[in-house]
C-alpha atoms as a PDB file:
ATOM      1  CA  UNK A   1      -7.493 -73.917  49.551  1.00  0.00           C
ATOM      2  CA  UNK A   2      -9.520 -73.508  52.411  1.00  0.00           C
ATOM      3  CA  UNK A   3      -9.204 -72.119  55.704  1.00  0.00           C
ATOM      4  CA  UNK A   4      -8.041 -74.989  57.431  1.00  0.00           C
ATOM      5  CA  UNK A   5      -5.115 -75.355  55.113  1.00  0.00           C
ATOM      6  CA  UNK A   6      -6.932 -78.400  53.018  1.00  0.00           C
ATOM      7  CA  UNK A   7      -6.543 -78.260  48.883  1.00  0.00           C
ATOM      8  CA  UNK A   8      -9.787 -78.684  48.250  1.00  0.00           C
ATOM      9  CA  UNK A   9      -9.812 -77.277  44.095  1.00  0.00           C
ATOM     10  CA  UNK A  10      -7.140 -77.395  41.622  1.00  0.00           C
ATOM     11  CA  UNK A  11      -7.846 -74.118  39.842  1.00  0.00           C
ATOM     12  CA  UNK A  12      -5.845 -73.505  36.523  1.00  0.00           C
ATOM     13  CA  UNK A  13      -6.982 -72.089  33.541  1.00  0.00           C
ATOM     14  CA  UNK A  14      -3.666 -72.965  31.450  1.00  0.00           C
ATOM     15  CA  UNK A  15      -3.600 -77.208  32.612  1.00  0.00           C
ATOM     16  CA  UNK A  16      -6.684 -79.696  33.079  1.00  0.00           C
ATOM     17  CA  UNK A  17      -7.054 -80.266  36.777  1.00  0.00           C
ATOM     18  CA  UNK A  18      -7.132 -84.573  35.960  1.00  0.00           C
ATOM     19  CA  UNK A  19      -3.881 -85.268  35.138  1.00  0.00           C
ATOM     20  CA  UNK A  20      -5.701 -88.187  32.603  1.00  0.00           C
ATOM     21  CA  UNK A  21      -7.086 -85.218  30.697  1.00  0.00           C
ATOM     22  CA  UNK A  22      -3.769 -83.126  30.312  1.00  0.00           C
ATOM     23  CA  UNK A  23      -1.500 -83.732  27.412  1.00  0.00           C
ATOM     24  CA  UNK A  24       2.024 -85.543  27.878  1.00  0.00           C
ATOM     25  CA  UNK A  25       3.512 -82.152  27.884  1.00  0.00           C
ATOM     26  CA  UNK A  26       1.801 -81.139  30.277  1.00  0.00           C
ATOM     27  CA  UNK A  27       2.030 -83.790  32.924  1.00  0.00           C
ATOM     28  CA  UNK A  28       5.828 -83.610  32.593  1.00  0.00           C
ATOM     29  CA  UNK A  29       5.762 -79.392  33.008  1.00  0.00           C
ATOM     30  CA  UNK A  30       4.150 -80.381  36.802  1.00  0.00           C
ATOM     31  CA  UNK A  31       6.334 -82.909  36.864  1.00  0.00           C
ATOM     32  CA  UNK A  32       9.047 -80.839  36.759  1.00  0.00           C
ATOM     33  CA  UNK A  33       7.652 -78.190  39.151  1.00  0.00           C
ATOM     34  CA  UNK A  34       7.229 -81.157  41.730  1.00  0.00           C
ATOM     35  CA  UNK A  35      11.335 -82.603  41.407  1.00  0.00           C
ATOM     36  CA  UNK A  36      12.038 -78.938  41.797  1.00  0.00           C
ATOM     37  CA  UNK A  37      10.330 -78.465  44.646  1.00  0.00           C
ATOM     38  CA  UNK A  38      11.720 -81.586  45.932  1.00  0.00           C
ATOM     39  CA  UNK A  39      15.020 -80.593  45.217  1.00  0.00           C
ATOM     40  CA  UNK A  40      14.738 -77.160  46.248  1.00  0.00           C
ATOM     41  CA  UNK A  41      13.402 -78.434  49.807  1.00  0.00           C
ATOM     42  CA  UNK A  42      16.325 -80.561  50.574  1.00  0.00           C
ATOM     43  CA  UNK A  43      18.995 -77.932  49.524  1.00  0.00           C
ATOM     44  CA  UNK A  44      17.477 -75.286  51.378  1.00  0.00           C
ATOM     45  CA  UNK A  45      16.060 -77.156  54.392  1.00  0.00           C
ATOM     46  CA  UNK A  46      18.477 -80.427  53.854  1.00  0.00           C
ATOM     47  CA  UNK A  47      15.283 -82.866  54.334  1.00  0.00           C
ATOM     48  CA  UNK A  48      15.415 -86.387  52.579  1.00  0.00           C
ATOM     49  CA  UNK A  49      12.546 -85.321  49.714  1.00  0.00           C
ATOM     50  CA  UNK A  50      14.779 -86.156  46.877  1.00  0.00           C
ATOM     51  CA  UNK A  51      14.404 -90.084  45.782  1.00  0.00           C
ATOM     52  CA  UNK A  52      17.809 -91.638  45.118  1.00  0.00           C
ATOM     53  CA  UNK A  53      17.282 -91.964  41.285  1.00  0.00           C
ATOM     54  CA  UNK A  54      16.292 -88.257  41.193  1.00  0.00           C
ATOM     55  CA  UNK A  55      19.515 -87.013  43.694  1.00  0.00           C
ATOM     56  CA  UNK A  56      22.396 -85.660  41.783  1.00  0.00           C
ATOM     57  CA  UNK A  57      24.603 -84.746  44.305  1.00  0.00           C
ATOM     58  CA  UNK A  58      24.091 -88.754  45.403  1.00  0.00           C
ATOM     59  CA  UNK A  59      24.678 -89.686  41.948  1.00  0.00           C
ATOM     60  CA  UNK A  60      27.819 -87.871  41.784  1.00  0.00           C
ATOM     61  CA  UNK A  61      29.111 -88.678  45.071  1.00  0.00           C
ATOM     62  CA  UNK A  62      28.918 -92.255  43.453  1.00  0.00           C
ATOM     63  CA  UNK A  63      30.646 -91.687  40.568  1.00  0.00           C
ATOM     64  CA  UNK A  64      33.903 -90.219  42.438  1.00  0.00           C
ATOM     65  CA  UNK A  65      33.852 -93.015  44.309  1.00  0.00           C
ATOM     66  CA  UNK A  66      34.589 -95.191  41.630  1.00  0.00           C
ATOM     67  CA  UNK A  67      37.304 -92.881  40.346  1.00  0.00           C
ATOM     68  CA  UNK A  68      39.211 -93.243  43.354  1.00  0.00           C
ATOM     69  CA  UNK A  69      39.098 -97.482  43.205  1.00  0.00           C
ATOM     70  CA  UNK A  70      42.147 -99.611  42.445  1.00  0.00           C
ATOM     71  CA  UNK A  71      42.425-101.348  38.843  1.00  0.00           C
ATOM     72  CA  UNK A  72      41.728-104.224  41.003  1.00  0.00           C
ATOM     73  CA  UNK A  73      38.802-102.698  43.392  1.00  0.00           C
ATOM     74  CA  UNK A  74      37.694-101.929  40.247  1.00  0.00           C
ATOM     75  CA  UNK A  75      37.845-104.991  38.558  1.00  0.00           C
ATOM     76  CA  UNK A  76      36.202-106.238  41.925  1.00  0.00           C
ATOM     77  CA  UNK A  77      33.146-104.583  41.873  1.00  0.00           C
ATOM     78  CA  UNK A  78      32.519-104.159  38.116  1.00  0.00           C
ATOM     79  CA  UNK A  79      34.055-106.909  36.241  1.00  0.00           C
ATOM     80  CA  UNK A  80      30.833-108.990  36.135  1.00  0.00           C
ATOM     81  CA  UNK A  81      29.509-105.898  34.384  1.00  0.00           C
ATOM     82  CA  UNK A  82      32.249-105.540  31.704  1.00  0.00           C
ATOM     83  CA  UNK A  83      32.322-109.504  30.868  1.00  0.00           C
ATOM     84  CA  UNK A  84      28.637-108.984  30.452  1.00  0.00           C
ATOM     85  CA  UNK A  85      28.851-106.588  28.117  1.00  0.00           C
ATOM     86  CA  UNK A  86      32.318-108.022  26.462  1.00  0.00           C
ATOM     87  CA  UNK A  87      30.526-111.405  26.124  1.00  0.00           C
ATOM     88  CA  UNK A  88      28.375-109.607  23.343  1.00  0.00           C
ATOM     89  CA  UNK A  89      31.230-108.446  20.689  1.00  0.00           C
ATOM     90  CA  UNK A  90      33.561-110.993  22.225  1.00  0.00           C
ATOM     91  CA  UNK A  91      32.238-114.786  21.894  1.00  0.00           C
ATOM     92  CA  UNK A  92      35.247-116.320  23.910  1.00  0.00           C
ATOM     93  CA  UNK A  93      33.829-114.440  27.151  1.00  0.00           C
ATOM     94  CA  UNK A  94      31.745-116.084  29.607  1.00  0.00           C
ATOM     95  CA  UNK A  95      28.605-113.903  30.354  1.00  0.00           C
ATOM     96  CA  UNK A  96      28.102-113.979  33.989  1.00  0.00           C
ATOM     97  CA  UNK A  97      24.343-113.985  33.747  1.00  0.00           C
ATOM     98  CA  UNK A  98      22.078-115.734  30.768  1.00  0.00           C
ATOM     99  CA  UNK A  99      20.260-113.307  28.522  1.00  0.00           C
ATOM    100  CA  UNK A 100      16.610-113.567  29.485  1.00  0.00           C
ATOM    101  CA  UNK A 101      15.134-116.228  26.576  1.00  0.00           C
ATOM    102  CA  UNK A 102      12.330-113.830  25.764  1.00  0.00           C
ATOM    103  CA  UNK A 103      14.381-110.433  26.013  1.00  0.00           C
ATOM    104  CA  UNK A 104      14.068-108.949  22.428  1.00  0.00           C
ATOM    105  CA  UNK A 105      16.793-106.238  21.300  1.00  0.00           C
ATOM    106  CA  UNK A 106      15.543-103.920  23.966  1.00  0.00           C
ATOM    107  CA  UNK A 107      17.388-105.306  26.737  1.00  0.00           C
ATOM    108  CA  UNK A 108      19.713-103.343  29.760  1.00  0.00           C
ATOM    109  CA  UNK A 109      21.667-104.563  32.688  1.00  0.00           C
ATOM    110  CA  UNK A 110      21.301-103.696  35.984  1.00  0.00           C
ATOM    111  CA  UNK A 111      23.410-103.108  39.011  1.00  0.00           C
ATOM    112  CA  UNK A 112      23.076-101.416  42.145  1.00  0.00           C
ATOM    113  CA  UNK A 113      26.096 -99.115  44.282  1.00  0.00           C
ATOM    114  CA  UNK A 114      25.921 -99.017  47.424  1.00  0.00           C
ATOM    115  CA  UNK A 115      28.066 -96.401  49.402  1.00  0.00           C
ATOM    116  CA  UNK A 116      30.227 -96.294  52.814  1.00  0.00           C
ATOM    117  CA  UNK A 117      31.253 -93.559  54.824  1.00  0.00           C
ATOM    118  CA  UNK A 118      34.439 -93.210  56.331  1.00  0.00           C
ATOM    119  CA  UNK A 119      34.344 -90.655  58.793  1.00  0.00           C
ATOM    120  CA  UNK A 120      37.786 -90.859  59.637  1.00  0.00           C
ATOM    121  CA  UNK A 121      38.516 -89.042  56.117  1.00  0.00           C
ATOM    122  CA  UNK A 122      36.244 -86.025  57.250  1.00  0.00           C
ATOM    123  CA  UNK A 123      36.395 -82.988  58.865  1.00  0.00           C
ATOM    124  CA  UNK A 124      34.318 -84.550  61.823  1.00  0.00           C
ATOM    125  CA  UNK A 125      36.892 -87.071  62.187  1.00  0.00           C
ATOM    126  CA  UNK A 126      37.938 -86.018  65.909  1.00  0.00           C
ATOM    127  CA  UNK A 127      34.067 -86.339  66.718  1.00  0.00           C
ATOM    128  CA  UNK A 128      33.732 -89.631  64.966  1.00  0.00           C
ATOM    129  CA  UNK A 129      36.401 -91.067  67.197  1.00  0.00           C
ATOM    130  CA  UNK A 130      34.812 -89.918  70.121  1.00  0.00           C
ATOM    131  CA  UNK A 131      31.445 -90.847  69.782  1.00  0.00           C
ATOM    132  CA  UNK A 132      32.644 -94.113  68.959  1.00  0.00           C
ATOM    133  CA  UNK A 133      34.839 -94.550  71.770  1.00  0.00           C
ATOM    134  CA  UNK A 134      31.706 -93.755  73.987  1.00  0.00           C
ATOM    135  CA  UNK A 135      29.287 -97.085  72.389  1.00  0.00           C
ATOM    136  CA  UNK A 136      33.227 -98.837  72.556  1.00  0.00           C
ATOM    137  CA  UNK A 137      33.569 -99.260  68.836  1.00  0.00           C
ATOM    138  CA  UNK A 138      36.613 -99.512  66.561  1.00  0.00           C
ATOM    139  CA  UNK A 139      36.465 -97.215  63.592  1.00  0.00           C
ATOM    140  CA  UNK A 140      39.888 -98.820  62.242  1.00  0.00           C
ATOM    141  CA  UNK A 141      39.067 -99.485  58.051  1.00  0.00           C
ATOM    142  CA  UNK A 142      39.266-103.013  58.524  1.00  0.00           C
ATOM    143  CA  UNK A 143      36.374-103.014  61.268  1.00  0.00           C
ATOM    144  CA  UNK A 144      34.167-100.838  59.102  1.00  0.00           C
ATOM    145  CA  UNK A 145      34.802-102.201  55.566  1.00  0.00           C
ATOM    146  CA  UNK A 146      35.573-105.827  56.250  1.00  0.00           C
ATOM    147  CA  UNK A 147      33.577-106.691  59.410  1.00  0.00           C
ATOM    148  CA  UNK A 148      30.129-109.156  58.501  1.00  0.00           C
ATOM    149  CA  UNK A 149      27.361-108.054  59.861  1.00  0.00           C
ATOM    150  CA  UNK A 150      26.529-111.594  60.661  1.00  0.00           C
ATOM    151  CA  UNK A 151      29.373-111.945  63.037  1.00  0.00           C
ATOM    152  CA  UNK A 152      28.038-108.899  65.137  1.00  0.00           C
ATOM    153  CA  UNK A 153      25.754-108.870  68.193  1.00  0.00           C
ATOM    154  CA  UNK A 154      22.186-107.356  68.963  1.00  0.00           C
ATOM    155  CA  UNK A 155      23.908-105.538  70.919  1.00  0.00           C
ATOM    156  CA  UNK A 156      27.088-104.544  68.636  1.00  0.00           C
ATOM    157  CA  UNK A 157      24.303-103.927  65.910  1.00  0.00           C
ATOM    158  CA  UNK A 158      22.140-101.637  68.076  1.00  0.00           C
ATOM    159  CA  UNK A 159      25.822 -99.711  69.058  1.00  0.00           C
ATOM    160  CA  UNK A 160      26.561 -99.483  65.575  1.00  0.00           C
ATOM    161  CA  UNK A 161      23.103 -97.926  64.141  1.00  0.00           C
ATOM    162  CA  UNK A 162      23.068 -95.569  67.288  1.00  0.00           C
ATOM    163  CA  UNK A 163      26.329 -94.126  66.674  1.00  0.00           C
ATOM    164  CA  UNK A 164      25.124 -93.924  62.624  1.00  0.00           C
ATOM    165  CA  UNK A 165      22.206 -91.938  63.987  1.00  0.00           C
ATOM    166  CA  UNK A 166      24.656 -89.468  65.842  1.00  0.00           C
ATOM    167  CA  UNK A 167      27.339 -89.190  63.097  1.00  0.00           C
ATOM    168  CA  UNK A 168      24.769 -88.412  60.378  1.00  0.00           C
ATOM    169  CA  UNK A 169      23.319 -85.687  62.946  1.00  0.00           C
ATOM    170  CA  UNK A 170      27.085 -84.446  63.569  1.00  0.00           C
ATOM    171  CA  UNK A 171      27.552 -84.175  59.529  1.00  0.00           C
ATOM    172  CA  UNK A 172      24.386 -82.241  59.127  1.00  0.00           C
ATOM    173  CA  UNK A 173      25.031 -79.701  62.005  1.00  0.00           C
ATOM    174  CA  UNK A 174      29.094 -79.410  60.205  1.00  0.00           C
ATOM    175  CA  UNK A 175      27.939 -79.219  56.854  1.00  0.00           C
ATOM    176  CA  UNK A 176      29.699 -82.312  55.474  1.00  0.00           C
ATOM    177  CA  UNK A 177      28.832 -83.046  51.801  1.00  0.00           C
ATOM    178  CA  UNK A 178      27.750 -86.476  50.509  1.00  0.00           C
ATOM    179  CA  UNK A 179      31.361 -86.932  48.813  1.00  0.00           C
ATOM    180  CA  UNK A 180      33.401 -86.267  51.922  1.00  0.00           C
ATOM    181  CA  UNK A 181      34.640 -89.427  53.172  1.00  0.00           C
ATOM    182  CA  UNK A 182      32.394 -91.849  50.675  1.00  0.00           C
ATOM    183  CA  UNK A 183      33.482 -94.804  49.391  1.00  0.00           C
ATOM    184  CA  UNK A 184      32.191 -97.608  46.934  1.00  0.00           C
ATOM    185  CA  UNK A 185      30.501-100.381  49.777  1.00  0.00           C
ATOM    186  CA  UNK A 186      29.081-102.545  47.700  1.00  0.00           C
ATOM    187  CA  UNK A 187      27.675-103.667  44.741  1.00  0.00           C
ATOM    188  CA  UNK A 188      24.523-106.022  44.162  1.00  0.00           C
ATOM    189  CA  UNK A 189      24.759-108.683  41.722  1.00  0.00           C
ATOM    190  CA  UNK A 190      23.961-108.402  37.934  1.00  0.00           C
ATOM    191  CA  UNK A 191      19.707-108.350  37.070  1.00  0.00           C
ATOM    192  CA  UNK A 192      18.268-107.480  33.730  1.00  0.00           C
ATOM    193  CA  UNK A 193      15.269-105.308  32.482  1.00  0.00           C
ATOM    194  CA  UNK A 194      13.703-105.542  28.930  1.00  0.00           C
ATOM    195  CA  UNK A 195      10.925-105.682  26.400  1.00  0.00           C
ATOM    196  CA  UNK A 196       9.473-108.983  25.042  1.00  0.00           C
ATOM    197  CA  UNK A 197       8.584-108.855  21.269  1.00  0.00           C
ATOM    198  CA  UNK A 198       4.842-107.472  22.251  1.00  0.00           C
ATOM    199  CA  UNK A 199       6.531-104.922  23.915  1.00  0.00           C
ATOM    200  CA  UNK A 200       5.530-105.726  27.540  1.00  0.00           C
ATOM    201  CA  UNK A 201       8.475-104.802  30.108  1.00  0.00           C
ATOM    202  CA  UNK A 202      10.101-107.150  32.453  1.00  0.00           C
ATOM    203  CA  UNK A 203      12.162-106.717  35.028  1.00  0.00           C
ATOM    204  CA  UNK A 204      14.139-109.464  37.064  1.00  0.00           C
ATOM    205  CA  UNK A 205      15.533-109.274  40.556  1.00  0.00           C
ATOM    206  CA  UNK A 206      19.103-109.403  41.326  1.00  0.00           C
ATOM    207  CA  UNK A 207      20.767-113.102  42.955  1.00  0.00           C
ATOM    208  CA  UNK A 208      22.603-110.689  45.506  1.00  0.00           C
ATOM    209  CA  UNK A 209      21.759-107.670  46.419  1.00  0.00           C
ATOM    210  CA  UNK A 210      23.551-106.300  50.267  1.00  0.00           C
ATOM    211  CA  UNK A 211      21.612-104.190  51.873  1.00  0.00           C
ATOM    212  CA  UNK A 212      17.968-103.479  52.502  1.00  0.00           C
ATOM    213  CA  UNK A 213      17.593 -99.758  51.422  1.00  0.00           C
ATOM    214  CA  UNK A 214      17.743 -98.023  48.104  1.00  0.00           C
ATOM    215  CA  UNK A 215      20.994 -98.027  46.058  1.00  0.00           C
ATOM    216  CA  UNK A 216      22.930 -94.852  46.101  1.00  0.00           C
ATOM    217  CA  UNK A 217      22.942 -95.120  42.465  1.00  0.00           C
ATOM    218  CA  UNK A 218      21.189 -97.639  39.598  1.00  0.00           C
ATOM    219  CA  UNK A 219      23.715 -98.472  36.542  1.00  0.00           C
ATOM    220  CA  UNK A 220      21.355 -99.132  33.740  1.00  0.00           C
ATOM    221  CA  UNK A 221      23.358-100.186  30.326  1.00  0.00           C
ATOM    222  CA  UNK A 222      22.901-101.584  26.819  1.00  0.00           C
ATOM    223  CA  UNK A 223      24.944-104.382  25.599  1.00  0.00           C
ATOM    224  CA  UNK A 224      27.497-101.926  24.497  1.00  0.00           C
ATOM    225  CA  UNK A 225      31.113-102.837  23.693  1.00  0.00           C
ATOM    226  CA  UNK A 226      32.670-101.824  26.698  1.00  0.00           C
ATOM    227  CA  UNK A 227      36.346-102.600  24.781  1.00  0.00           C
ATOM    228  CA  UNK A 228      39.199-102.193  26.990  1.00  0.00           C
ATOM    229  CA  UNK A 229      38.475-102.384  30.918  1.00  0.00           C
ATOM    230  CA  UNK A 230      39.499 -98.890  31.343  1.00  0.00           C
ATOM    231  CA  UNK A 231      37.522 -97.656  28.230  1.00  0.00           C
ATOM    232  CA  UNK A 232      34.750 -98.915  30.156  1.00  0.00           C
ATOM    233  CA  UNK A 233      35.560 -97.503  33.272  1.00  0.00           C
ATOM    234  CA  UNK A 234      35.558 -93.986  30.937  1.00  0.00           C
ATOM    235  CA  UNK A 235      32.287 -94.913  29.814  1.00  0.00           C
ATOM    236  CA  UNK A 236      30.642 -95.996  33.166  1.00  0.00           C
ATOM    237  CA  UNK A 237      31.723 -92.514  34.618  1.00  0.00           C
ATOM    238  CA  UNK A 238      30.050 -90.320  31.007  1.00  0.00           C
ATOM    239  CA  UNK A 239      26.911 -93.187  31.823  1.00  0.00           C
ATOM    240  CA  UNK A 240      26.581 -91.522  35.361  1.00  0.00           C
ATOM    241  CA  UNK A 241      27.459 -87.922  33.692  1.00  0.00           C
ATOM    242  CA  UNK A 242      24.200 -88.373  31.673  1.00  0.00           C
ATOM    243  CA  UNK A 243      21.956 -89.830  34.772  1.00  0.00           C
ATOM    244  CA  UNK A 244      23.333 -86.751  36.502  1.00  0.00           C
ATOM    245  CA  UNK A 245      22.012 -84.498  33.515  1.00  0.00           C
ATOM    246  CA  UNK A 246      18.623 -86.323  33.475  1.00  0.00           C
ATOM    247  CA  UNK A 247      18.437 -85.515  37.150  1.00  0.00           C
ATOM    248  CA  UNK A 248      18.049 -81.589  36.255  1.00  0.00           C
ATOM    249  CA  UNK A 249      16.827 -81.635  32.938  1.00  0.00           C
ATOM    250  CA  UNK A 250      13.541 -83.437  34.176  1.00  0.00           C
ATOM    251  CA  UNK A 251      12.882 -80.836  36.616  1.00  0.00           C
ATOM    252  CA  UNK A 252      13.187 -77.859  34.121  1.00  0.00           C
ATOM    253  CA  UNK A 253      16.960 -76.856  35.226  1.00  0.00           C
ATOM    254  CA  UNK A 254      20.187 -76.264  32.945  1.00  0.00           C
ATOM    255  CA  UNK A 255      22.436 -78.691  34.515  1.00  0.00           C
ATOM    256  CA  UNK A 256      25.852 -77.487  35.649  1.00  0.00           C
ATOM    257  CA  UNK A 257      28.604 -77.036  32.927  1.00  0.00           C
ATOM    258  CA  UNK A 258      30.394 -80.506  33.763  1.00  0.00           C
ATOM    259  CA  UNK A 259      26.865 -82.173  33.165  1.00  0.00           C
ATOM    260  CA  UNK A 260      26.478 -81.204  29.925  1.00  0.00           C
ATOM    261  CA  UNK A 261      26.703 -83.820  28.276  1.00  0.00           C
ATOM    262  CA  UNK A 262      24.865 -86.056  25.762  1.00  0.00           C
ATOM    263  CA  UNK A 263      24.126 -89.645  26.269  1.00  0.00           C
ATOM    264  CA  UNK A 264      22.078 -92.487  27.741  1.00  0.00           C
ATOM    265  CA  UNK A 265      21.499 -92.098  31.094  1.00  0.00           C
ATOM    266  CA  UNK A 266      18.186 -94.071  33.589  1.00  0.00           C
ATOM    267  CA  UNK A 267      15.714 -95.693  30.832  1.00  0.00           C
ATOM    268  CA  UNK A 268      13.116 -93.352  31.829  1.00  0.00           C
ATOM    269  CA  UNK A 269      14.666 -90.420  31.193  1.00  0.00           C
ATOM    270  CA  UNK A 270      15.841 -92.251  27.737  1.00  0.00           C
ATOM    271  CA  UNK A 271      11.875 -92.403  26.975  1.00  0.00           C
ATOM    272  CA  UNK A 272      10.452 -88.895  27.944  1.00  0.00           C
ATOM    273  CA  UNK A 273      13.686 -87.303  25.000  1.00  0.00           C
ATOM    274  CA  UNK A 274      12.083 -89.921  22.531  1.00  0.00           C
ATOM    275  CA  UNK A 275       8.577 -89.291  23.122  1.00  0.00           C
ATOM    276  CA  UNK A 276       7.997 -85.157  24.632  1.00  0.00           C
ATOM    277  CA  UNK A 277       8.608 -82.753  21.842  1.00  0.00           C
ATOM    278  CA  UNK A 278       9.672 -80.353  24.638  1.00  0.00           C
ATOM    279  CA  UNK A 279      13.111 -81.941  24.942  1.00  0.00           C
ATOM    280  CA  UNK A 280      15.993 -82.253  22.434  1.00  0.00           C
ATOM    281  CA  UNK A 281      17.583 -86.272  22.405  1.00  0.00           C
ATOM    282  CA  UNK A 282      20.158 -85.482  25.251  1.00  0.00           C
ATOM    283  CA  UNK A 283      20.317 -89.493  25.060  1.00  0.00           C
ATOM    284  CA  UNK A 284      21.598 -88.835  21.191  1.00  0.00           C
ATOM    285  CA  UNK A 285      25.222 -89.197  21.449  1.00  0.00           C
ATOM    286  CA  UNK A 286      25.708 -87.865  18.605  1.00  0.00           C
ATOM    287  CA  UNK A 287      22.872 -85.357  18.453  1.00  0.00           C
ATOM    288  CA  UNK A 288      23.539 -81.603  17.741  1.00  0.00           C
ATOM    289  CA  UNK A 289      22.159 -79.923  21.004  1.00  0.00           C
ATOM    290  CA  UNK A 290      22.340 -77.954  24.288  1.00  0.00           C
ATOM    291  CA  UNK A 291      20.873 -78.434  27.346  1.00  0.00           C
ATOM    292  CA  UNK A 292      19.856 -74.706  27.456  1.00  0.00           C
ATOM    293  CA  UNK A 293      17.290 -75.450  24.866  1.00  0.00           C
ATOM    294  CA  UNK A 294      14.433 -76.328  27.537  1.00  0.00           C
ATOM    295  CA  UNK A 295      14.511 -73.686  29.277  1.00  0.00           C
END
């Protein structure tokens, strides 16, 4: 480093300073030092460095979300999922989106979650309502979970992301969590990802997709047999268990007890167990392990 701050030299004698020269290993070991960094920033500092895919607390505001849905919200906002998957062991279901013609076995359906706030369900709730009474705005759950944005005004829209601005700034300065007060939003439509028979990947873009910003969470599944809609409701919550897991594991941290947990989880993740010696197949269901083991 040189006076003026600048990196000028990587200078280690145990790793090759071009990453192209440094074994698999040993690109994930800095890998891992930069998510924890990441990750360590944000809890300490509470900065946005984490990336949605790599947040766990994000991912598992998401998945209590979904535990507290209706059978029917439920149903709602996941059945295109479970037919998709049912239409595999079940021929007399309709799949809700064609298999891609040149998708080989290596195929997995995507959705995004999107997540609300309710702010009325916090413990800034008596500040919520009076910020919003000062831009005039109704924070009654109708209003904020049924009103189209398309209906709205310039000006209601500039009201709306200005009082956004102050809330988040209010739940920051009162320490409110990502799960206070979340709910599930939205969900984009169903899009699949997968390898042709020369192995290339593909990746298609979902028909509907609501907002423009990154999903609060990516389901990424098999064609597994999802069975009974609230065996697959089980199953979604382990799937976001595992993605939770990846989300320490790959930056060189025991996940917490409830995290534990062996599984698939985000396709990449599912590719470093298979290929980096240095991890045991967390994605093994039925593999003999403990997360522990890396460290």
């Amino acid at each position: 480093m040189e006076f003026d701050g600048e990196i000028k030299h990587h200078q280690c004698k145990e790793y090759a300073d071009k990453p192209s020269d440094r074994t698999p290993e040993e690109n994930e070991y800095n890998e891992q030092a930069r998510k924890f960094a990441r990750y360590y920033v944000y809890l300490e500092e509470g900065y946005d460095t984490v990336a949605p895919e790599s947040h766990p607390e994000r991912i598992n505001a998401v998945r209590l979300a979904i535990q507290d849905l209706t059978e029917s919200e439920f149903e709602g906002l996941f059945g295109d999922l479970y037919r998709q998957m049912r239409s595999y062991h079940d021929y007399d279901t309709e799949r809700p989106i064609p298999e891609p013609p040149l998708a080989s076995e290596n195929i997995l359906y995507r959705q995004h979650v999107y997540l609300g706030i309710d702010p009325l369900e916090t413990d800034i709730a008596a500040g919520a309502r009076e910020m919003a009474s000062a831009y005039g705005l109704d924070l009654a759950k109708d209003t904020l979970t049924e009103q189209a944005v398309d209906a709205l005004s310039s000006a209601d829209i500039d009201d709306w992301r200005a009082f956004a601005d102050d809330l988040v700034a209010l739940a920051e300065d009162e320490g409110i969590t990502l799960e206070e007060g979340t709910y599930v939003d939205a969900v984009s439509s169903l899009y699949a990802t997968y390898l042709d028979d020369s192995g290339e990947q593909y990746v298609s873009e979902p028909e509907h997709d609501p907002f423009e910003r990154d999903p609060d969470a990516l389901i990424e599944l098999p064609p597994i047999d999802p069975r009974s809609i609230d065996e697959f409701r089980e199953f979604l919550d382990h799937h976001l268990k595992c993605q939770i897991r990846d989300c320490f594991v790959r930056m060189g941290v025991e996940p917490p007890e409830d995290f534990r947990v062996l599984g698939n989880g985000r396709l990449e993740a599912i590719a470093a167990y298979k290929l980096l010696e240095i991890y045991p197949s967390y994605h093994d269901p039925e593999a003999q392990t403990h997360t522990s083991s890396i460290l």
